[in-house]
N, C-alpha and C. Protein backbone atom coordinates (compact mmCIF):
# COMPACT_ATOMS: atom_id res chain seq x y z
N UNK A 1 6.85 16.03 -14.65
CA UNK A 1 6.20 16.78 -15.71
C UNK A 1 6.05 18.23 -15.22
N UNK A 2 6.50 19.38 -15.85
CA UNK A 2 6.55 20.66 -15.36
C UNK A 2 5.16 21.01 -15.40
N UNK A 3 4.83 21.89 -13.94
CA UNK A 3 3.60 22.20 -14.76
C UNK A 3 2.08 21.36 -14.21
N UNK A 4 2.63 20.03 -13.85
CA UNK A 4 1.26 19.32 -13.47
C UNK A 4 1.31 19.34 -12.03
N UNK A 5 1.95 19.28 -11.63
CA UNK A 5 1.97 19.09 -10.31
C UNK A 5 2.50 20.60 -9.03
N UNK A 6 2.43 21.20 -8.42
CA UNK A 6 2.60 22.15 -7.32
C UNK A 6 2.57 21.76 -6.29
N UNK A 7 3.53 22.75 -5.37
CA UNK A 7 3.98 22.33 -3.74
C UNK A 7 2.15 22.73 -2.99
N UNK A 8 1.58 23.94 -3.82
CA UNK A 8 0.09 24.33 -3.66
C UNK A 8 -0.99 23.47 -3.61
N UNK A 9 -0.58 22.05 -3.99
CA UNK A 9 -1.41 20.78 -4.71
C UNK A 9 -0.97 19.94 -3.18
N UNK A 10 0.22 20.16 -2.73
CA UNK A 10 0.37 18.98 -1.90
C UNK A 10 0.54 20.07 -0.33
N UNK A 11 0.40 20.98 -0.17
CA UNK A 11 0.87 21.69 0.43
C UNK A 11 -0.90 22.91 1.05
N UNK A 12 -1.18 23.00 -0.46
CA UNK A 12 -2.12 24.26 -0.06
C UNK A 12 -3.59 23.61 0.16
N UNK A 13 -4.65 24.46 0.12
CA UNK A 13 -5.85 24.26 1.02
C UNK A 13 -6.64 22.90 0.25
N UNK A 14 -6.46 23.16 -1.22
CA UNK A 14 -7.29 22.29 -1.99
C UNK A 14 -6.98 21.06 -1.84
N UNK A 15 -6.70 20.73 -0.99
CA UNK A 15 -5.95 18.98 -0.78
C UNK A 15 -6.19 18.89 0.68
N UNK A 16 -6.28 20.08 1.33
CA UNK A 16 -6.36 19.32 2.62
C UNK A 16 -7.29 18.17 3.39
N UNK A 17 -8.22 18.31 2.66
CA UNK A 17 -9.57 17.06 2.80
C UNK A 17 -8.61 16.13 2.52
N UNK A 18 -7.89 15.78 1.28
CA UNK A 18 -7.83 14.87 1.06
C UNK A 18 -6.42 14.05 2.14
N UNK A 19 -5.33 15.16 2.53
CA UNK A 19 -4.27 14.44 3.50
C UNK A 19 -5.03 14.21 4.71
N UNK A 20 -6.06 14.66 5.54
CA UNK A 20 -6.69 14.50 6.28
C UNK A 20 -7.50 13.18 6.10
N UNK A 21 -7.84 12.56 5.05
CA UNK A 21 -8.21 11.62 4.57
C UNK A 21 -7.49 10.14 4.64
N UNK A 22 -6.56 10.47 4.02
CA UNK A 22 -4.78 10.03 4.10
C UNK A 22 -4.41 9.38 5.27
N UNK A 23 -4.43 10.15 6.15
CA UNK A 23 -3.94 9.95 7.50
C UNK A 23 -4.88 9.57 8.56
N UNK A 24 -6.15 9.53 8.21
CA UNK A 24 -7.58 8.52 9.34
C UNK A 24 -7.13 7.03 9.14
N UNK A 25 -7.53 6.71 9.94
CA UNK A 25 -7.61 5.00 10.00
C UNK A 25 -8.86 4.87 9.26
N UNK A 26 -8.32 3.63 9.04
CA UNK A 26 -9.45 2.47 7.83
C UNK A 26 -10.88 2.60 8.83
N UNK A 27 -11.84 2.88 8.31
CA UNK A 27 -13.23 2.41 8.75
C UNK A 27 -13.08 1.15 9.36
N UNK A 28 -14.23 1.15 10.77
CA UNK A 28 -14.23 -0.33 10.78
C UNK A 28 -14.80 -1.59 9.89
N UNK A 29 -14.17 -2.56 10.13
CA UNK A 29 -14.85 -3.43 8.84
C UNK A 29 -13.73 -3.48 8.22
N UNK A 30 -13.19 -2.30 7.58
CA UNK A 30 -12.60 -2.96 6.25
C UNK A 30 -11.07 -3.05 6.44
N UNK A 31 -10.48 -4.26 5.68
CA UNK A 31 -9.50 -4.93 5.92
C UNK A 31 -8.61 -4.06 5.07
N UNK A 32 -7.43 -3.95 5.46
CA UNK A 32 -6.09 -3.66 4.93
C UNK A 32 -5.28 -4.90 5.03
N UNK A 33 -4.53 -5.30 4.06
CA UNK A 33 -3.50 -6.29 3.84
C UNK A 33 -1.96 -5.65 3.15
N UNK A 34 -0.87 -5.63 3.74
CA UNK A 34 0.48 -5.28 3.27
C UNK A 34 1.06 -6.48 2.87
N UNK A 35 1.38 -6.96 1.74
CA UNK A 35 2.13 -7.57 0.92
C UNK A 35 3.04 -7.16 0.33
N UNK A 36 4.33 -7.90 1.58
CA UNK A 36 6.01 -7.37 1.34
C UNK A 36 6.67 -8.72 0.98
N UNK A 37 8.44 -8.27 0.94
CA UNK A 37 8.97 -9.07 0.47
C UNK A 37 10.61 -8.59 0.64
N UNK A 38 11.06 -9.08 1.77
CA UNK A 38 12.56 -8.77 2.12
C UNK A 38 13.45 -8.57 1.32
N UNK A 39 13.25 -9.35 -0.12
CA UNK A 39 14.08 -9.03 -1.17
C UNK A 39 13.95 -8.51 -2.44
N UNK A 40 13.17 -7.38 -2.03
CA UNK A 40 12.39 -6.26 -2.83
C UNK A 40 13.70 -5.15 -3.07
N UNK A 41 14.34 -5.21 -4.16
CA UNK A 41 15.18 -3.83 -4.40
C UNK A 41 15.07 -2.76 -4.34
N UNK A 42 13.89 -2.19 -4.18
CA UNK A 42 13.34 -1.07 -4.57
C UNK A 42 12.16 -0.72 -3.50
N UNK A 43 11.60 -1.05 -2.89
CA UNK A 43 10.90 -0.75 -1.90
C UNK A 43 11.37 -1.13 -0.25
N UNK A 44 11.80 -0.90 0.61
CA UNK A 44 12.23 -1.16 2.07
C UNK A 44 11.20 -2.23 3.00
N UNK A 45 11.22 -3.46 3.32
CA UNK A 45 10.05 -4.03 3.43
C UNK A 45 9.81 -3.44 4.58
N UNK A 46 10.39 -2.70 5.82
CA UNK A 46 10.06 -2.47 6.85
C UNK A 46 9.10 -0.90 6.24
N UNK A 47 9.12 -0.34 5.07
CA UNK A 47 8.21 0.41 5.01
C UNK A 47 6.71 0.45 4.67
N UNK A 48 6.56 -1.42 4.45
CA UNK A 48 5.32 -1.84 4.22
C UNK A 48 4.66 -2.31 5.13
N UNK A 49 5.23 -2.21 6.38
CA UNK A 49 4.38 -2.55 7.74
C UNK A 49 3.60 -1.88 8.09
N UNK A 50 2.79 -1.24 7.74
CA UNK A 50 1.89 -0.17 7.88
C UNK A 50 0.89 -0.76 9.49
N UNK A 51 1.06 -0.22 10.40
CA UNK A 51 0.12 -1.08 12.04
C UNK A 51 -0.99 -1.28 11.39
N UNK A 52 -1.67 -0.57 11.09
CA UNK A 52 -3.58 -0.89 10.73
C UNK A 52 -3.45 -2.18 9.78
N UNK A 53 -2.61 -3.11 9.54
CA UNK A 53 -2.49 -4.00 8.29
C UNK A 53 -2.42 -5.21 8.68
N UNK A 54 -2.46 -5.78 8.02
CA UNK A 54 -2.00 -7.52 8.31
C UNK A 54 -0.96 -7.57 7.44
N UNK A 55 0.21 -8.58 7.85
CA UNK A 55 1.67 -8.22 7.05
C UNK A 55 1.42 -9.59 6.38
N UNK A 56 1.67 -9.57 5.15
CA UNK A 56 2.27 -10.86 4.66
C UNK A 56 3.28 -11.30 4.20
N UNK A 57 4.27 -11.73 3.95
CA UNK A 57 5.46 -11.49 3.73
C UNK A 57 5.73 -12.98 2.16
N UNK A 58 6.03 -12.05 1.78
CA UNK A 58 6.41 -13.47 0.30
C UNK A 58 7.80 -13.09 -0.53
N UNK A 59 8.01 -14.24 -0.94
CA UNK A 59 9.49 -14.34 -1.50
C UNK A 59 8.95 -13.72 -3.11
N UNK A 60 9.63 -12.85 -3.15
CA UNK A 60 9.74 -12.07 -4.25
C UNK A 60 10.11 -10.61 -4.78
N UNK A 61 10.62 -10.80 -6.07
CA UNK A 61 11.40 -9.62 -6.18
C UNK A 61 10.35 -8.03 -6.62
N UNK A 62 10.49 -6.95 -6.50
CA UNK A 62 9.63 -5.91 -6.46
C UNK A 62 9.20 -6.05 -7.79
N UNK A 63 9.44 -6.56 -9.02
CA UNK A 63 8.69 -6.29 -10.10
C UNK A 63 7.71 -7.72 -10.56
N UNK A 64 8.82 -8.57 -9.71
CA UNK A 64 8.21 -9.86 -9.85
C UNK A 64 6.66 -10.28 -8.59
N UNK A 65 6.83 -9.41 -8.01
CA UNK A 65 5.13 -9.50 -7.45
C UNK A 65 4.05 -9.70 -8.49
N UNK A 66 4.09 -9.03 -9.33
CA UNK A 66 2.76 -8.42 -10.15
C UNK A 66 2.57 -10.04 -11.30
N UNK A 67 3.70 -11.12 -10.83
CA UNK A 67 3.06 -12.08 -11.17
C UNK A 67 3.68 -13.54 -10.80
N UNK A 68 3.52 -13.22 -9.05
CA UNK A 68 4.15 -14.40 -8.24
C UNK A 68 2.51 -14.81 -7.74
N UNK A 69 2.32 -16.10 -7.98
CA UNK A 69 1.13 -16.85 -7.68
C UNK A 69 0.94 -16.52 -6.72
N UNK A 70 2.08 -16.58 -5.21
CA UNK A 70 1.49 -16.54 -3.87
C UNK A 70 1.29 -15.09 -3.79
N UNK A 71 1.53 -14.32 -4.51
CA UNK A 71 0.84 -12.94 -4.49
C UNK A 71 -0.64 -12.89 -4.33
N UNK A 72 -0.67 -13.75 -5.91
CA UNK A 72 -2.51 -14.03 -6.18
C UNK A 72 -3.16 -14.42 -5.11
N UNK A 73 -2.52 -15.44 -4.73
CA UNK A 73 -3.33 -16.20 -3.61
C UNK A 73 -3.73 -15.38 -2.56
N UNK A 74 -2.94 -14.97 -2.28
CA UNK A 74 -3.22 -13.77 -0.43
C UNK A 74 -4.05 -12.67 -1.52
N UNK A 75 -4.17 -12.28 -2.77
CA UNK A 75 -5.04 -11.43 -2.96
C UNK A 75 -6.71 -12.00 -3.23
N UNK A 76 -6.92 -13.34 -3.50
CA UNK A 76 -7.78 -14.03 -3.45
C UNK A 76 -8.71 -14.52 -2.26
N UNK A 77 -7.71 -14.71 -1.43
CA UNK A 77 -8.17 -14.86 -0.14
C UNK A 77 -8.55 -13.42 0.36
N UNK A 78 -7.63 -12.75 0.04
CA UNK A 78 -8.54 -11.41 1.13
C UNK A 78 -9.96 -10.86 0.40
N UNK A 79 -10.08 -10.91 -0.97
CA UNK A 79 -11.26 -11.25 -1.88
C UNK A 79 -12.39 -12.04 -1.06
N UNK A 80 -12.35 -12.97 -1.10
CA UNK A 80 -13.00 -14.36 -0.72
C UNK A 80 -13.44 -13.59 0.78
N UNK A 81 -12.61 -13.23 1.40
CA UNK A 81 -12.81 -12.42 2.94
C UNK A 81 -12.31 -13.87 4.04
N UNK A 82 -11.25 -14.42 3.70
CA UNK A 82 -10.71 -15.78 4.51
C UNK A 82 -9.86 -14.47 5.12
């Protein structure tokens, strides 16, 4: 979209809180979970290994996450706090 967005926005001062933000590690306590999937077309699963994370790995395709049960499940459980 022309216009909404600037290199000033990602680049200049008014954001810098926020990449600085970006780039801290998670508070302690709170859990990060990466939910990948080797046969994701569209996303690289080795780019969802994020270290601060717990990896989970499930069979499914990148659009078909948003409604593969064992998705739910590992999002339930990390809910639940199992």
């Amino acid at each position: 979209v022309p216009r909404l967005f600037s290199t000033r926005c990602a680049d200049g001062e008014c954001c810098a809180v926020f990449r600085e933000d970006l780039q801290a590690p998670l508070p302690d306590g709170m859990r990060a979970v990466s939910v990948y999937s080797r046969s994701d077309g569209i996303v690289s699963w080795r780019a969802c290994l994020d270290p601060g994370a717990e990896h989970v790995e499930v069979d499914s395709s990148h659009t078909g996450m948003s409604v593969n049960r064992v998705v739910y499940r590992v999002l339930a459980d990390v809910l639940e706090g199992e």
